[in-house]
Protein backbone atom coordinates (compact mmCIF):
# COMPACT_ATOMS: atom_id res chain seq x y z
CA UNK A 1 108.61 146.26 124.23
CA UNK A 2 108.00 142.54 124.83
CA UNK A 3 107.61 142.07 121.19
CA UNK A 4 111.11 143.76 120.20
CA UNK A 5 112.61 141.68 122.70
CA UNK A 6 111.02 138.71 121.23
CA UNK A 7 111.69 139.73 117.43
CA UNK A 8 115.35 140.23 118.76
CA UNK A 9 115.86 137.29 120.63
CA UNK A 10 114.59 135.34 117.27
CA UNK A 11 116.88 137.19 114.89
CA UNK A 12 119.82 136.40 116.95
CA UNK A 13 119.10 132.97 117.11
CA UNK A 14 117.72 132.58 113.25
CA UNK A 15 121.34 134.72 112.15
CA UNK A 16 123.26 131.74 113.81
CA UNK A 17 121.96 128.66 111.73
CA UNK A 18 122.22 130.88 108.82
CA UNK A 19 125.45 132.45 109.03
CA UNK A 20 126.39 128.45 109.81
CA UNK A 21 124.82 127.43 106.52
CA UNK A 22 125.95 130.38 104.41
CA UNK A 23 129.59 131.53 105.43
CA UNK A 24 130.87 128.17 104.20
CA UNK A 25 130.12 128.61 100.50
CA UNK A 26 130.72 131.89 100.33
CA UNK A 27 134.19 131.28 101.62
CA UNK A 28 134.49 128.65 98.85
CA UNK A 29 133.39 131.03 96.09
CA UNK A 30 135.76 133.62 97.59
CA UNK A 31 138.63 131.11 98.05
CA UNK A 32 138.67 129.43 94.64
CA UNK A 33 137.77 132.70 92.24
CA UNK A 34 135.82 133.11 89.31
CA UNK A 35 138.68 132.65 87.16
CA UNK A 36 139.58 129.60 88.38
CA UNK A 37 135.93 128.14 88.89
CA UNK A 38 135.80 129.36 84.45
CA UNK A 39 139.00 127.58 83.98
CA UNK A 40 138.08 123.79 85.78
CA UNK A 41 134.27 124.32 84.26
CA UNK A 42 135.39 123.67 80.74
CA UNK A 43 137.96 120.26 81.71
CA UNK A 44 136.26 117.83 80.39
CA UNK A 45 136.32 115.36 82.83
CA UNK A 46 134.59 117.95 84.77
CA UNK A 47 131.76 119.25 82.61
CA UNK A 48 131.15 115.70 81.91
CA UNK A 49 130.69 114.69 85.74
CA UNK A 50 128.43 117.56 86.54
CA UNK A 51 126.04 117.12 83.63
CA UNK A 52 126.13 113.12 84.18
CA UNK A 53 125.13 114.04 88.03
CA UNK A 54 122.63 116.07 86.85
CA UNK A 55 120.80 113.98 83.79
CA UNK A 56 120.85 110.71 86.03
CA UNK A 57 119.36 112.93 89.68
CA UNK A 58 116.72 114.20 86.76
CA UNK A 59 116.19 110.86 85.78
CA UNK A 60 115.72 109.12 88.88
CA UNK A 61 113.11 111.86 89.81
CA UNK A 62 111.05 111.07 86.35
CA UNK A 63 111.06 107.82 87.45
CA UNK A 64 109.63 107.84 91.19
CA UNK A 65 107.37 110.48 90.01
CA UNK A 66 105.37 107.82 87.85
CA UNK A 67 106.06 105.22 90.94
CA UNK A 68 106.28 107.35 93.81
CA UNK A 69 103.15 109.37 93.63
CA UNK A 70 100.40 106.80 93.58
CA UNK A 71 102.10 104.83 96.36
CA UNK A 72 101.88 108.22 97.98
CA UNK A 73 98.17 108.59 96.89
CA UNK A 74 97.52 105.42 98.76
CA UNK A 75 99.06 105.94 101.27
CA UNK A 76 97.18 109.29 101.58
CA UNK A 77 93.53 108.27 100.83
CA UNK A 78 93.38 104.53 102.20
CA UNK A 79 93.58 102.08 105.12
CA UNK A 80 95.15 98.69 105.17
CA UNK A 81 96.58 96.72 107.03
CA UNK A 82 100.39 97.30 107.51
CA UNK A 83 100.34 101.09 106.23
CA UNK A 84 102.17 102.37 109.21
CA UNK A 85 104.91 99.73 108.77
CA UNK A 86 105.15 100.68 105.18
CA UNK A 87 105.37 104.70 106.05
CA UNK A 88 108.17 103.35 108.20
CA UNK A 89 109.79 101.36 106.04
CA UNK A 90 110.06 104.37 103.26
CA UNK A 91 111.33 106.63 105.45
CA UNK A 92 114.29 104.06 106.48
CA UNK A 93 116.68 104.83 103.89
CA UNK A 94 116.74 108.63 105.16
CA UNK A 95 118.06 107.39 108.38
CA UNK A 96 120.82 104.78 107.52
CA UNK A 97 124.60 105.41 106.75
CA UNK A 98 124.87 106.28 103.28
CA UNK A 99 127.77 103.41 102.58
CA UNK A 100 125.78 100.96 104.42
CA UNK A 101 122.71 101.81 101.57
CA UNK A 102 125.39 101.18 98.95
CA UNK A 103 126.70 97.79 100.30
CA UNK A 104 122.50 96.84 100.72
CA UNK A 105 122.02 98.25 97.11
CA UNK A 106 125.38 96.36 95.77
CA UNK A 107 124.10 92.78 97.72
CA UNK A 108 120.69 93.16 96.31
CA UNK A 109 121.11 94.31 92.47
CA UNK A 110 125.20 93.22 92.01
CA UNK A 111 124.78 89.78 93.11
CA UNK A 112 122.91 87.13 92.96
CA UNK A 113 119.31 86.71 90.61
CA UNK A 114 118.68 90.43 90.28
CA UNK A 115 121.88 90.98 89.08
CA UNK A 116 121.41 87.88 86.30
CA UNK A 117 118.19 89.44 85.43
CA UNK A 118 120.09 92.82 85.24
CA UNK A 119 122.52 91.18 82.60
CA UNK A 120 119.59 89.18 81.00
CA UNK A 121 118.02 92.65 80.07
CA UNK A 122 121.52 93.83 78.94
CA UNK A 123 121.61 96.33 81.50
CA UNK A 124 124.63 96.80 84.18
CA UNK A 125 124.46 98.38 88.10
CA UNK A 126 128.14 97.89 88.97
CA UNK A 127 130.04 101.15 87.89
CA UNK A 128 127.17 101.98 85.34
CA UNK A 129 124.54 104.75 85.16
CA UNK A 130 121.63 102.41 85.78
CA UNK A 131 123.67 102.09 89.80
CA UNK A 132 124.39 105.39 90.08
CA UNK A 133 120.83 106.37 89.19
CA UNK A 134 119.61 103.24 91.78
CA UNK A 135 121.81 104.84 94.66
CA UNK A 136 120.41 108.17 94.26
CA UNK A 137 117.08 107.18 94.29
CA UNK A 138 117.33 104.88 97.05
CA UNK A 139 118.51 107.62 99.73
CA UNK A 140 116.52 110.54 98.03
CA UNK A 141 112.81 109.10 96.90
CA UNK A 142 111.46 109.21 100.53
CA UNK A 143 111.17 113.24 99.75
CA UNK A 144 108.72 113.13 96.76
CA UNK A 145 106.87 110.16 98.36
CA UNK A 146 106.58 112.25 101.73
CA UNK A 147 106.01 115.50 100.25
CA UNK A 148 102.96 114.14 97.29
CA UNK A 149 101.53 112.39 100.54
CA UNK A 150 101.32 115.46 102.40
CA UNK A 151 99.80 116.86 99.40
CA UNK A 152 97.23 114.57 98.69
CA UNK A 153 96.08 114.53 102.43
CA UNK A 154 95.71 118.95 102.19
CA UNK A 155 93.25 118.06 99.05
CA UNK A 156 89.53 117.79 100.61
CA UNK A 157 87.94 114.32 99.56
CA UNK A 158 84.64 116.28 98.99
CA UNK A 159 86.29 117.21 95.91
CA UNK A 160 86.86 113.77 94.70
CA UNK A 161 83.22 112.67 96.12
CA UNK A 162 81.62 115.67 94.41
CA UNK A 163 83.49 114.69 90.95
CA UNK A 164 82.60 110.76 91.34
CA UNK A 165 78.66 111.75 91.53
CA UNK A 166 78.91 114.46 88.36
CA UNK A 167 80.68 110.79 86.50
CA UNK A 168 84.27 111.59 86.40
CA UNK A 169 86.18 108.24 86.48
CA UNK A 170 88.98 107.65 89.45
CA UNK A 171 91.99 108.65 86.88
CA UNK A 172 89.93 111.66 85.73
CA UNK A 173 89.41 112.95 89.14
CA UNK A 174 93.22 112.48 90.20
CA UNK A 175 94.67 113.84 86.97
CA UNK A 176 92.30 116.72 86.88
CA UNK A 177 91.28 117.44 90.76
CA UNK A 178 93.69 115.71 92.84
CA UNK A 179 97.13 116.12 91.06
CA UNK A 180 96.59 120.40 90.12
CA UNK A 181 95.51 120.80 93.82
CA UNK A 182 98.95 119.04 95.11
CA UNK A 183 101.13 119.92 92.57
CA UNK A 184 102.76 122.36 95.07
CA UNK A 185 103.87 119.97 97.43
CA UNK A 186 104.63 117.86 94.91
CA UNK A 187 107.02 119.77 93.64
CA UNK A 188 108.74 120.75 96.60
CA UNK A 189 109.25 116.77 97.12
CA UNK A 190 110.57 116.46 93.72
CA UNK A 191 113.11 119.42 94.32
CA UNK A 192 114.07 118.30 97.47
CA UNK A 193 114.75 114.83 95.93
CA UNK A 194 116.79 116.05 93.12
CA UNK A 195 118.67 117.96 95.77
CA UNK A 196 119.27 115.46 97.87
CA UNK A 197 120.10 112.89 94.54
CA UNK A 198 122.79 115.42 93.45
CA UNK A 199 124.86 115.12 96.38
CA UNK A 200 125.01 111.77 97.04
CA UNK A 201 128.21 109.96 98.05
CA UNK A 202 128.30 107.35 100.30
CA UNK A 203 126.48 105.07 98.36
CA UNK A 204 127.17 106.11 95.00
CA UNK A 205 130.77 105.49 95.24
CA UNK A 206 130.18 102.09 96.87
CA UNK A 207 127.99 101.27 94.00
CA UNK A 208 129.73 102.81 90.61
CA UNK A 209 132.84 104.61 91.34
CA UNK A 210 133.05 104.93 87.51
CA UNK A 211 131.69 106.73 85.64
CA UNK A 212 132.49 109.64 87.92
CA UNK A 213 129.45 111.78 89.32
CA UNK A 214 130.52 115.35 90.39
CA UNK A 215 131.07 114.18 94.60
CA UNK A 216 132.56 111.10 93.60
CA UNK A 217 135.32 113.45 91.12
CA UNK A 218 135.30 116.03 93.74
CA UNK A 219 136.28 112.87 96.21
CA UNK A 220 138.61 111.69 93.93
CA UNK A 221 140.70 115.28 93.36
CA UNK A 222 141.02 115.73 96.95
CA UNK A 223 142.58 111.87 97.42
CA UNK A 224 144.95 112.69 94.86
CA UNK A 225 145.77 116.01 94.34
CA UNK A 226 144.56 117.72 97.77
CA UNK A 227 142.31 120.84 98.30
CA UNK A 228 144.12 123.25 95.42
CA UNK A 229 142.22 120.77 92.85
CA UNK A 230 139.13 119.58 94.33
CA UNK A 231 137.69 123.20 95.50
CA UNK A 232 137.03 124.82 92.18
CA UNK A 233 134.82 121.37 90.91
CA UNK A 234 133.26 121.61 94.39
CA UNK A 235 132.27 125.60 93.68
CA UNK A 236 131.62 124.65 90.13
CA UNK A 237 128.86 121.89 91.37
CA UNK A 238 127.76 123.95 93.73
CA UNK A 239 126.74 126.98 92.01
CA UNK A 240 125.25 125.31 89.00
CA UNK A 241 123.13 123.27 91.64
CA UNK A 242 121.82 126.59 93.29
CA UNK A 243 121.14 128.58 89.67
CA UNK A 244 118.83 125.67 89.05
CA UNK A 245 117.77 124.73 92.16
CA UNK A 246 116.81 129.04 92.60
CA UNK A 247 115.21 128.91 89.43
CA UNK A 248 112.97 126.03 90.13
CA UNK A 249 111.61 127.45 93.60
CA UNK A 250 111.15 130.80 91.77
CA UNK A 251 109.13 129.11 89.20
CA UNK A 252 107.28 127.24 91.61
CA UNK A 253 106.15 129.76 93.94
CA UNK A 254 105.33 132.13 90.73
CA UNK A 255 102.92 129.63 89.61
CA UNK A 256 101.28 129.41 92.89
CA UNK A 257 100.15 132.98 92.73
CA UNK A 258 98.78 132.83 89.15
């Protein structure tokens, strides 16, 4: 009896956040149509946005996954001084205002000698793909870094000491030992980053307003034309991003059990 009351009390509670989390899109879906959400997917301007959101989130990924993970495999398997500041320091950009990223990100790489090495190596940050792909990463990185961490630390160094004596080299060990072992938290970080990367505002629009990424459009419509334009985009963006983001988890948690 105690345990049905428990079970109940838990449902109840777990139906809240999720009705909270779930009514909201379906509304959207419902609201805007099929036929409509068919008819805005094939305006340019709007296929355009969604696949330039999701090439540059895919990108930025690539990239902190060769830069991110053996910062995180440091972190994970050594000591040295200032390591706690550092774990702090990553985790920073998860906690500030989004615009406030974008003005740091826009005084660091749009001024000054970062920018003049930006134009030395012909490449722009104001309104260009190389800033949108900086803002994203900025605000989003800290989940692959965190979750290849937590990875690395669930691996048993016995593995790695029982490899070193048998002669495997450090990369050896990490590419064939380490890195298969964590590859499910790993992952998870990267899917949570690209997540995170394809909604990204605040900073993005501080950053490169132009081109448009899909929130930035979405943004725009609503400014000018009101809610009538800007839902279908939004439900457009949205339900690509939950195809692939289903897909991905399925895939993941399928190769987990082979």
């Amino acid at each position: 009896m105690r345990d049905r009351w428990f079970l109940s009390v838990f449902i109840l509670l777990g139906s809240v956040i999720a009705l909270f989390l779930t009514i909201p899109l379906l509304k959207l879906f419902v609201s805007v149509g099929l036929s409509e959400m068919g008819k805005v997917i094939v305006q340019k301007e709007v296929y355009e946005s969604i696949f330039l959101t999701l090439k540059v989130a895919f990108i930025a990924v690539v990239f902190v996954c060769f830069t991110g993970i053996p910062l995180a495999y440091l972190i994970a398997r050594y000591d040295f001084f200032g390591k706690s500041f550092l774990e702090s320091l990553l985790d920073i950009p998860v906690m500030v205002p989004h615009t406030a990223a974008g003005i740091a990100l826009l005084i660091a790489f749009g001024n000054g000698y970062m920018a003049n090495i930006f134009d030395f190596l012909h490449i722009g940050f104001i309104d260009s793909t190389t800033g949108i792909m900086g803002a994203m990463m900025f605000l989003s990185a800290p989940f692959l870094i965190n979750g290849a961490k937590e990875g690395f630390k669930k691996v048993d160094v016995k593995y790695e000491h029982v490899a070193r004596t048998l002669g495997a080299s450090r990369l050896q060990l990490f590419f064939r030992i380490v890195l298969p072992m964590a590859k499910s938290d790993i992952s998870n970080g990267a899917l949570m980053m690209w997540s995170r990367a394809l909604g990204e505002f605040g900073a993005v629009v501080i950053v490169a307003y132009h081109p448009m990424v899909a929130p930035v459009l979405i943004y725009d419509r609503f400014n000018s034309y009101g809610l009538k334009f800007s839902a279908p985009v939004a439900a457009d963006m949205i339900f690509i991003s939950i195809v692939i983001f289903v897909l991905v988890r399925f895939l993941n948690n399928r190769a987990k059990k082979i």
